[in-house]
Protein backbone atom coordinates (compact mmCIF):
# COMPACT_ATOMS: atom_id res chain seq x y z
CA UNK A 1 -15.81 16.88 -22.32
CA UNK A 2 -15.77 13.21 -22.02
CA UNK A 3 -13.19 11.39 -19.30
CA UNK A 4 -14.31 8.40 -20.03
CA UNK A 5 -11.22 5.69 -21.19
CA UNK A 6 -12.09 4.00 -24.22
CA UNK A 7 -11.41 0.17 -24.05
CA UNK A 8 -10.85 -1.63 -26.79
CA UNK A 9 -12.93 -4.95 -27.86
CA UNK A 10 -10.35 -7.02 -26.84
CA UNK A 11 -9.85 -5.31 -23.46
CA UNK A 12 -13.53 -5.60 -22.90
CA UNK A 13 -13.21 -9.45 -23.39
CA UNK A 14 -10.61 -9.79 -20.84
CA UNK A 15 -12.83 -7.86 -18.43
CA UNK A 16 -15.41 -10.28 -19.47
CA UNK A 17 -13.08 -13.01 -18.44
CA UNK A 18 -12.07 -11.84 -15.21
CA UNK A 19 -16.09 -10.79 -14.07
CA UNK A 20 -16.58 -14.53 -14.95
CA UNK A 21 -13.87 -15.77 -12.75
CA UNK A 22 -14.83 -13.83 -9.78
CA UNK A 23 -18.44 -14.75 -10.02
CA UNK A 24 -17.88 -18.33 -10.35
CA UNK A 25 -15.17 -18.84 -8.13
CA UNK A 26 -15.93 -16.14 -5.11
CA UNK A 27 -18.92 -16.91 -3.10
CA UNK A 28 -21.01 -13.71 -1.57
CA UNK A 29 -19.66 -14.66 2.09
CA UNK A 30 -15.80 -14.72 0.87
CA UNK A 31 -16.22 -11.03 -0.22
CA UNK A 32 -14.46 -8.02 1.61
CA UNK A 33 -16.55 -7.22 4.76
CA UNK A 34 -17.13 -3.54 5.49
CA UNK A 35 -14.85 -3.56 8.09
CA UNK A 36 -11.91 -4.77 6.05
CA UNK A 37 -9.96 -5.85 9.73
CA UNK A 38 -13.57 -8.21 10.40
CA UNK A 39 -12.01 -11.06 9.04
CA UNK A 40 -11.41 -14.54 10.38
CA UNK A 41 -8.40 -16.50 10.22
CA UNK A 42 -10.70 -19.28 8.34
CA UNK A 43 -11.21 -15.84 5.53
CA UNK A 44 -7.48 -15.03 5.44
CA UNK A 45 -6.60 -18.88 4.81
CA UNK A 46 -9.40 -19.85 2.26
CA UNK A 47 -8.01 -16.03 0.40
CA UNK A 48 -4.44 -16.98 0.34
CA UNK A 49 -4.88 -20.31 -1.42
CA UNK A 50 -7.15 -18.57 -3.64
CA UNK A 51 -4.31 -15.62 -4.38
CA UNK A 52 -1.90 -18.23 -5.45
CA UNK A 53 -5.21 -19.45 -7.55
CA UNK A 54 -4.72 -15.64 -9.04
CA UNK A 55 -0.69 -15.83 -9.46
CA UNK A 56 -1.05 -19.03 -11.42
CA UNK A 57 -3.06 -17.39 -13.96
CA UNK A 58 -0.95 -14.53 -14.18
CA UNK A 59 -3.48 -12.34 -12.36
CA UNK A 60 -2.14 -11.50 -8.97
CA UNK A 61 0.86 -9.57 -9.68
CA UNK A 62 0.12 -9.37 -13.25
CA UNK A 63 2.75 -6.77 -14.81
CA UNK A 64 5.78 -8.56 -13.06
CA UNK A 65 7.64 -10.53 -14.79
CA UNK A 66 6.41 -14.18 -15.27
CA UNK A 67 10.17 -15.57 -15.07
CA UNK A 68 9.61 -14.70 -11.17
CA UNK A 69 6.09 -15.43 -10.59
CA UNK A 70 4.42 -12.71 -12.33
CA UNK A 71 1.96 -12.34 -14.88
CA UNK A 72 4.25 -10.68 -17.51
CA UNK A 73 0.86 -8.74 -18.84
CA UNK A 74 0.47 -5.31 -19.73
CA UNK A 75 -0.80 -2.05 -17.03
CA UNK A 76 -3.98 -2.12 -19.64
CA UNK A 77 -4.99 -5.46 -18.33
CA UNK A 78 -3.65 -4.73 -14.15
CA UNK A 79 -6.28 -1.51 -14.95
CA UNK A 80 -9.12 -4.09 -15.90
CA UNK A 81 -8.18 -6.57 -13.02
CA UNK A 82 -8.05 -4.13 -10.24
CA UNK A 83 -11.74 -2.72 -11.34
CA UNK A 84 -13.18 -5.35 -11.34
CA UNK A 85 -12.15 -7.04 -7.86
CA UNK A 86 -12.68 -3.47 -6.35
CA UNK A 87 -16.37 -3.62 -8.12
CA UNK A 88 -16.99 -7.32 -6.92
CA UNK A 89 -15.63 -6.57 -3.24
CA UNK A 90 -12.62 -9.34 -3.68
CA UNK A 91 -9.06 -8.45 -1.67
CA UNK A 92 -6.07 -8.33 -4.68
CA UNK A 93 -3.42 -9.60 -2.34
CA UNK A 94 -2.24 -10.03 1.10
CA UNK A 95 1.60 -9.05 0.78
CA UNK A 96 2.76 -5.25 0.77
CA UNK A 97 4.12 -4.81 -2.59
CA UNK A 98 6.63 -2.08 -1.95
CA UNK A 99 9.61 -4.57 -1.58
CA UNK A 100 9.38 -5.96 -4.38
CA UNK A 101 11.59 -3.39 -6.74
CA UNK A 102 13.89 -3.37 -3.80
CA UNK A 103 14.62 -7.05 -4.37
CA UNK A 104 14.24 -6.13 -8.12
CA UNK A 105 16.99 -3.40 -8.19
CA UNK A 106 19.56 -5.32 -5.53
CA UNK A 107 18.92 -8.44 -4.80
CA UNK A 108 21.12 -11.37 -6.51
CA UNK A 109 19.41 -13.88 -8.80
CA UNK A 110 19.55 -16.20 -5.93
CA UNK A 111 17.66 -13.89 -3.31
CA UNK A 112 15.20 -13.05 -6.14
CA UNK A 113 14.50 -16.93 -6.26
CA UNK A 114 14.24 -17.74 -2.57
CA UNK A 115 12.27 -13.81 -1.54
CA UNK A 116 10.87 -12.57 -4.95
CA UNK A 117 9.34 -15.52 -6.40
CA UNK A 118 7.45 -17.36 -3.89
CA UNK A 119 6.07 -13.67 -3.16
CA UNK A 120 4.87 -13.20 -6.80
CA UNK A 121 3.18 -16.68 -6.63
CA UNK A 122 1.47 -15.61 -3.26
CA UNK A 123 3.53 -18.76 -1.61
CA UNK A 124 4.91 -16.08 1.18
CA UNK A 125 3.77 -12.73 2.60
CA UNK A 126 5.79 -10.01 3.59
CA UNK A 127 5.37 -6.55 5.37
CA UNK A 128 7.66 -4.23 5.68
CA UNK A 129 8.83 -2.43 9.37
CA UNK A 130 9.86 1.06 9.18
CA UNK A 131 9.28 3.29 12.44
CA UNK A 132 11.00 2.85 15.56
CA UNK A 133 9.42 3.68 18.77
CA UNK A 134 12.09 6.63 19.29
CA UNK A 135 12.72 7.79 15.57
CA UNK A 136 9.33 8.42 14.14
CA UNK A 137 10.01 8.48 10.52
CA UNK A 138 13.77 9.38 10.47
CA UNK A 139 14.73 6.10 9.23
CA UNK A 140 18.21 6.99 8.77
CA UNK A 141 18.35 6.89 12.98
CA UNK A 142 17.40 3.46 12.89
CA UNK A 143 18.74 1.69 16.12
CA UNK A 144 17.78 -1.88 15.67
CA UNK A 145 21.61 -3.45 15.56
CA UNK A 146 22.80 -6.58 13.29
CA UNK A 147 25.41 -7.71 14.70
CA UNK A 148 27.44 -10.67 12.35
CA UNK A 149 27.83 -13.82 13.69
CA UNK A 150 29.74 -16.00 11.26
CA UNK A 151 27.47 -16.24 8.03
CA UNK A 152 24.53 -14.95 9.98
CA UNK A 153 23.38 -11.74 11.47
CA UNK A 154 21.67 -11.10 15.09
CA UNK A 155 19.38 -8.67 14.91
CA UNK A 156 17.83 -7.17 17.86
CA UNK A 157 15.11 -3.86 18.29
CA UNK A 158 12.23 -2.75 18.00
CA UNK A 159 9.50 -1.78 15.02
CA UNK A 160 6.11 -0.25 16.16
CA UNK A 161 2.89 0.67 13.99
CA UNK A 162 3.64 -2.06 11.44
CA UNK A 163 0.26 -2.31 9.33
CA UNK A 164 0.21 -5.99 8.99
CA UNK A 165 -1.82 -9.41 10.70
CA UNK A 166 1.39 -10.66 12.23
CA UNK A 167 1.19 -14.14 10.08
CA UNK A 168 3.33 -12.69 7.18
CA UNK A 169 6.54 -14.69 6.27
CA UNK A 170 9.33 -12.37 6.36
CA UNK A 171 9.99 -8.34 7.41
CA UNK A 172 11.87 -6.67 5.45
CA UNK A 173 13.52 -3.40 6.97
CA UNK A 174 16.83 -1.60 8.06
CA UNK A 175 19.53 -2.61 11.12
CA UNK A 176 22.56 -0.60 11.92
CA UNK A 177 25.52 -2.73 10.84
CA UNK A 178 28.18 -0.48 11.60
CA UNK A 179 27.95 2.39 14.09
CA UNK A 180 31.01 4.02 13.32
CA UNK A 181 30.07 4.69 9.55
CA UNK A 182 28.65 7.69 8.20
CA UNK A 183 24.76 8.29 8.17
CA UNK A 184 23.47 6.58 5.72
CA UNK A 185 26.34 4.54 4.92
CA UNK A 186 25.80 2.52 8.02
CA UNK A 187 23.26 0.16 7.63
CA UNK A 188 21.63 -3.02 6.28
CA UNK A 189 18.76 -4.16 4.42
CA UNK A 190 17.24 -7.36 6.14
CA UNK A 191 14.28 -9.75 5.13
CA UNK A 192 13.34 -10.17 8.80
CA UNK A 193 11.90 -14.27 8.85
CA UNK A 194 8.99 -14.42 11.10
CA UNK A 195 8.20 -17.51 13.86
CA UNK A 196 11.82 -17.85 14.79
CA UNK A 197 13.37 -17.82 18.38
CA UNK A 198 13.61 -14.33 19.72
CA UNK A 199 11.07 -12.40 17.25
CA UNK A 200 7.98 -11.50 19.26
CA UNK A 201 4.31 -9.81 17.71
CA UNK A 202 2.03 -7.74 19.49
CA UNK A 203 -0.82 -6.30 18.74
CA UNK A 204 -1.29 -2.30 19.61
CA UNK A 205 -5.02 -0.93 20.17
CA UNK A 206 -5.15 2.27 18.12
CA UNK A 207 -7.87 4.67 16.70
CA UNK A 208 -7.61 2.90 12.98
CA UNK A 209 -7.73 -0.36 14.80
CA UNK A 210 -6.14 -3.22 15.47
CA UNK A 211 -4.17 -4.24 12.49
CA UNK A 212 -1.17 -2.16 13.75
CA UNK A 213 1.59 -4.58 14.97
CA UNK A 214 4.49 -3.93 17.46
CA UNK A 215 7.50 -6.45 16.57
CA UNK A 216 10.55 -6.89 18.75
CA UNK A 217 13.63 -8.80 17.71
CA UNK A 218 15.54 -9.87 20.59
CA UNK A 219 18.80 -11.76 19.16
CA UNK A 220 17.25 -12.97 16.15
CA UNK A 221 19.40 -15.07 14.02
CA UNK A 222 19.09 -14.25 10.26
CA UNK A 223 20.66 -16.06 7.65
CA UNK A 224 23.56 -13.95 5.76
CA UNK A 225 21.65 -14.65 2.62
CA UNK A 226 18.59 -12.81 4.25
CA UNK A 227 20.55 -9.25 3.68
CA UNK A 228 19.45 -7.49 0.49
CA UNK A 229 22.81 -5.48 -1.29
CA UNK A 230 25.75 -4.95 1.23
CA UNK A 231 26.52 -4.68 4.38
CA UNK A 232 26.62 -0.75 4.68
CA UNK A 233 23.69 -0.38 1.58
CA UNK A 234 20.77 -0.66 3.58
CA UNK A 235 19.67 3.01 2.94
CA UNK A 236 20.08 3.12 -0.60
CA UNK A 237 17.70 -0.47 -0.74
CA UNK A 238 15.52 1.20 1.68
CA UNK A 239 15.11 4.18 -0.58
CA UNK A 240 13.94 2.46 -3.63
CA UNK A 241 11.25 0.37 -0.87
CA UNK A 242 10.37 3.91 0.00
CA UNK A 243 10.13 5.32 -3.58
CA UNK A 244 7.20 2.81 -3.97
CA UNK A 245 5.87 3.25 -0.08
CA UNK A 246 5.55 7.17 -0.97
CA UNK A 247 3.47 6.85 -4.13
CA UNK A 248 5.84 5.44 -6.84
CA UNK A 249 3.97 3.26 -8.78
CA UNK A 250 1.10 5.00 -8.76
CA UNK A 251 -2.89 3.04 -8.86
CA UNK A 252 -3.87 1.47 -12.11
CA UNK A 253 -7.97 2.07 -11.08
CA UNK A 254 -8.16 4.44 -7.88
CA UNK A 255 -11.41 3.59 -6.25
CA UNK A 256 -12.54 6.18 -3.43
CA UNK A 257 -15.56 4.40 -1.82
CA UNK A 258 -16.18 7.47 0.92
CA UNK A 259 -16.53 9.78 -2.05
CA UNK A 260 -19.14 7.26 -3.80
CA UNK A 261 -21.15 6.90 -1.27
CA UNK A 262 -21.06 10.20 0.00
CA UNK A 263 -22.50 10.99 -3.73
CA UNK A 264 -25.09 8.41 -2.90
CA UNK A 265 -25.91 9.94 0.29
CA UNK A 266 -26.96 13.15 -0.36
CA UNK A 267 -28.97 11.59 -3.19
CA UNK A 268 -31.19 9.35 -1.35
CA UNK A 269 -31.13 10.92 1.89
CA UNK A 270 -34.23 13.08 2.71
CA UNK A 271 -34.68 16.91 3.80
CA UNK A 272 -37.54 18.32 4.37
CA UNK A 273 -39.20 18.68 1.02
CA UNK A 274 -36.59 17.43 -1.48
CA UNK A 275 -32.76 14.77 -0.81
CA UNK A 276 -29.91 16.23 0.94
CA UNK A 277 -28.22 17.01 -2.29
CA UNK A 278 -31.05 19.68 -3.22
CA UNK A 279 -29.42 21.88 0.10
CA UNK A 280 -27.22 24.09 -2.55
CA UNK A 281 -24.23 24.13 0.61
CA UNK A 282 -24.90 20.05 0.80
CA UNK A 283 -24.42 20.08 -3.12
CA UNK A 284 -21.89 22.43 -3.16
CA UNK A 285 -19.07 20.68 -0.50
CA UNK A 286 -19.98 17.21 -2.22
CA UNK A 287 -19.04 18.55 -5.51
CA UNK A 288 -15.98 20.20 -4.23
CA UNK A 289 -15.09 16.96 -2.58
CA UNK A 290 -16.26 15.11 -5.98
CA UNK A 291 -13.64 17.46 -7.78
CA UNK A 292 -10.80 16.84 -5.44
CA UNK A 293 -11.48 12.76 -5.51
CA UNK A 294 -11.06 12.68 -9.54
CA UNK A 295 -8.30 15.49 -9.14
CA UNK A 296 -6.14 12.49 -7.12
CA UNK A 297 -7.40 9.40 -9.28
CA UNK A 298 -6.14 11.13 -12.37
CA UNK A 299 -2.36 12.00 -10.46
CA UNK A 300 -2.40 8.51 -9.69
CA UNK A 301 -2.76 7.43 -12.76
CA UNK A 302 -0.73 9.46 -14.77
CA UNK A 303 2.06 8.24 -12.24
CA UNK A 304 1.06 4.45 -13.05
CA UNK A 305 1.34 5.32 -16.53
CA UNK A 306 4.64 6.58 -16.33
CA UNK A 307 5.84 3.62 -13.83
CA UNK A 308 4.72 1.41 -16.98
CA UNK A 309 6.41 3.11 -19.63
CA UNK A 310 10.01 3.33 -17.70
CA UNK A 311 9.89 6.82 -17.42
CA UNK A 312 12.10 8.36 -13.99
CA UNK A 313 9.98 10.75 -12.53
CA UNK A 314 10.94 13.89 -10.86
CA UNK A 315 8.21 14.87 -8.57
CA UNK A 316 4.99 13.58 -10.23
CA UNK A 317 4.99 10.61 -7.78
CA UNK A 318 5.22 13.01 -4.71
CA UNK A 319 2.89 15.48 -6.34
CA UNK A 320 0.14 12.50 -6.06
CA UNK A 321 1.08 11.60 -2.58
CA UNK A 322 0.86 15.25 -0.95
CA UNK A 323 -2.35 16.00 -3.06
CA UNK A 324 -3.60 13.00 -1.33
CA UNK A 325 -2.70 13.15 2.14
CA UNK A 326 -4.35 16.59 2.15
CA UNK A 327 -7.66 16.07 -0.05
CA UNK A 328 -8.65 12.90 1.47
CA UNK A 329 -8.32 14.85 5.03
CA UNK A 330 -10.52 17.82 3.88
CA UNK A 331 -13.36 15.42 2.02
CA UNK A 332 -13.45 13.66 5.15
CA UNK A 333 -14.19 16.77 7.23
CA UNK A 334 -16.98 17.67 4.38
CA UNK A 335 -18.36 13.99 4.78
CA UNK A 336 -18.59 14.66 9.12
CA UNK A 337 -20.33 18.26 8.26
CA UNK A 338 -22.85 16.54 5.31
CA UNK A 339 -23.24 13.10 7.61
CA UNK A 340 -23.63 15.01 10.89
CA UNK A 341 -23.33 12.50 13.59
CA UNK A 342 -24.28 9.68 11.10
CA UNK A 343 -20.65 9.86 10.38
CA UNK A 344 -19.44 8.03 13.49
CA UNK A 345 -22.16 5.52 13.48
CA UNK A 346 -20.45 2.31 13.23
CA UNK A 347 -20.74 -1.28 11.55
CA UNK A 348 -22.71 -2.31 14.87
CA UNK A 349 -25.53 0.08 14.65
CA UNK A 350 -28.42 -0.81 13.02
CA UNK A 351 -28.99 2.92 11.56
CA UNK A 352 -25.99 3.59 10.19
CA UNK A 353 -25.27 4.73 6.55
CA UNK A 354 -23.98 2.29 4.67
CA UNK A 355 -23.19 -0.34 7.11
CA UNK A 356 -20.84 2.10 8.95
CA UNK A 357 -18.67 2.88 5.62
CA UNK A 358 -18.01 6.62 6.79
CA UNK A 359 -16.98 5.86 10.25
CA UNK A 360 -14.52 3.63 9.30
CA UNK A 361 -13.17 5.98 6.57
CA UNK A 362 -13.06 8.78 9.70
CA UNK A 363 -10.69 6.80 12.16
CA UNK A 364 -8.92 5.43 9.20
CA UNK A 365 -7.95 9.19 7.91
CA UNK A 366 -6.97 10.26 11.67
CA UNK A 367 -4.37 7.86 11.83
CA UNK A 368 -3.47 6.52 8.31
CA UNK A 369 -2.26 9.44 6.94
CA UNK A 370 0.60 9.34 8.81
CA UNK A 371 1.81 6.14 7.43
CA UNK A 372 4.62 6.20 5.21
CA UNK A 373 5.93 9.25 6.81
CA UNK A 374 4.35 12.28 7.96
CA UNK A 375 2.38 14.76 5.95
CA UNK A 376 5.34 17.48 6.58
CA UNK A 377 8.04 14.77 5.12
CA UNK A 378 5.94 13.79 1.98
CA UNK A 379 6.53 17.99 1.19
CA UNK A 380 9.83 17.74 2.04
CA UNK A 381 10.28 15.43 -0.21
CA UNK A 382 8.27 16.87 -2.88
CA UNK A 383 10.16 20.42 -2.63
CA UNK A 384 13.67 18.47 -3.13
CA UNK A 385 12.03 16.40 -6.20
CA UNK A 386 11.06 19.93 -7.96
CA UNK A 387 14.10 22.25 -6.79
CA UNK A 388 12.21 24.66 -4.55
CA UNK A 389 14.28 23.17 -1.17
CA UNK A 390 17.86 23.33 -0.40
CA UNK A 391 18.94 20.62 -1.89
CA UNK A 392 17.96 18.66 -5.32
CA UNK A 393 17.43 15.05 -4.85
CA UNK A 394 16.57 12.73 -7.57
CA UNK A 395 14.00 9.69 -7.80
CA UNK A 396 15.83 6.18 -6.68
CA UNK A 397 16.07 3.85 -8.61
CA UNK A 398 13.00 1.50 -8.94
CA UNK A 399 12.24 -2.28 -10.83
CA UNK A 400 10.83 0.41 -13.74
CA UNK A 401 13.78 2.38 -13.82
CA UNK A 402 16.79 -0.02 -13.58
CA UNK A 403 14.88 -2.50 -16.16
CA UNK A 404 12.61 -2.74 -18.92
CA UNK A 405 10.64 -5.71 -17.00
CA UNK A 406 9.39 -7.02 -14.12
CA UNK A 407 7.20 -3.83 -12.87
């Protein structure tokens, strides 16, 4: 049977189009590095002029509306876009995407102006802050406190193992507005602004690396018109953030570069008389892990397919996520038994397969797959989405969902 997706000859000229932009307007050194935190600040700077290079063309964000920034095309042509810059080694953008159906779904015209739009356009970054150092993921016990202060708000707390480079314009999370209210009804939704009196960014050494950010707000002023819905919302903003943060939108091309060049590996890599791959154990945990790869892309997909065609989803979203969390942990156990000690050799070493791909993709699945939430959570989650819990919850609402544009 053939899973191949047929494009059509007009889909094949837009890919045409954008393999001609990148190769004219991306030189070899601007590429992603193998190390995707080995960039300079001289990389980051020449890529975020270039991303608003994207955004004008309708190719950054391109299935958002263009009345905010967007490209206003279709998921066919986001499918095409994202293959190619994942086969050319070019970064798609620099913000973290997840807010923007929050400012979608409750934020006023105005706030979609001054937050949404210069985001779209790749003017502004964002990132958001979720995890406290004393909650973990329980979001709902946020402590970080907003307290008003005429039209503004000062904020003040704490948000550790933020994934972002600390130069990102604003940082959009929850502060407890009103301690006396009810769980959940006791919070706000704030776009955080960044380089302002009292906001400080540190960087925390981890096993991933070094792209994990501590931020502390101590009496940060924020502007009233900085707070997304009302004053006791936050949560319910927060939840359509997370509906996108756990999986949401799904990926319009999954690419899974351990899994290719594990494939690679065991092709070119020589045993004895014959390549790894000939070993029938070798052969038979790559093809497992080959199995379980395509398994996830196609989850992923069917959930971007759905995202695009405004469908609510009950638990096909979450389905993705948990399938993921768990295969990509047991292919990358497969990759340290086929790889041996190869595995941890690193971009440094001269030996290493390559360029030190695999050891990057074995600190990166130690630590990453807690983001968003533990593993546990993500089933919670799932087991309220299908019914199988003791409670039913339903899908927030998302920029798909509450509209028929600007997804």
């Amino acid at each position: 049977m053939d899973f191949a997706i047929p494009y059509t000859e007009e889909q094949e000229k837009f890919r045409k189009e954008v393999r001609s932009w990148l190769e004219e307007n991306i030189p070899t050194d601007k590429k992603l590095p193998v190390d995707p935190e080995d960039v300079s600040d001289e990389w980051r700077n020449w890529w975020k002029d270039k991303h608003q290079e994207l955004a004008h063309i309708g190719w950054l964000y391109p299935t958002h509306s263009a009345e905010f920034g967007g490209g206003g095309l279709s998921g066919d042509h986001e499918t095409i876009i994202e293959e190619e810059f994942s086969r050319f080694g070019a970064p798609r953008g620099f913000s973290n995407n997840y807010v923007f159906g929050s400012l979608i779904v409750w934020g006023t015209e105005e706030q979609k102006q001054k937050f949404l739009k210069p985001l779209l356009t790749g003017e502004k970054l964002n990132w958001q802050r979720l995890t406290e150092p004393h909650s973990g993921a329980d979001l709902a016990n946020t402590k970080t406190r907003a307290v008003r202060d005429g039209d503004d708000w000062i904020v003040t707390g704490e948000n550790v193992f933020i994934s972002c480079y600390g130069d990102e314009d604003w940082y959009p999370g929850l502060a407890l507005t009103d301690p006396d209210a009810p769980r959940h009804r006791n919070l706000g939704f704030f776009m955080i602004p960044n380089n302002v009196p009292g906001i400080t960014i540190k960087t925390m050494e981890l096993l991933p690396g070094s792209k994990q950010k501590n931020i502390i707000m101590d009496n940060v002023r924020v502007p009233g018109d900085h707070m997304i819905g009302g004053e006791t919302q936050g949560w319910q903003v927060m939840s359509t953030l997370l509906e996108a943060e756990h999986g949401g939108r799904g990926r319009a091309a999954p690419a899974d570069q351990p899994v290719d060049k594990l494939l690679e590996f065991t092709k070119e890599a020589v045993r004895f008389d014959g390549n790894l791959g000939s070993d029938p154990i070798v052969a038979q945990a790559t093809s497992e892990s080959y199995i379980e790869s395509h398994i996830h892309s196609l989850f992923l997909q069917r959930t971007f397919w759905m995202y695009q065609n405004h469908m609510e989803m009950q638990g096909e979203s979450n389905l993705a996520n948990v399938y993921g969390r768990e295969s990509t942990l047991r292919v990358a156990k497969r990759i340290r038994d086929i790889y041996a000690m190869h595995a941890f050799l690193d971009t440094k070493e001269p030996g290493s397969p390559h360029s030190g791909t695999q050891e990057i993709n074995q600190r990166q699945r130690a630590g990453q797959n807690h983001a968003g939430g533990s593993t546990n959570i993500a089933k919670v989650i799932l087991a309220r989405r299908i019914g199988i819990s003791r409670t039913q919850e339903r899908a927030a609402p998302t920029a798909s969902t509450a509209s028929t544009t600007g997804s």
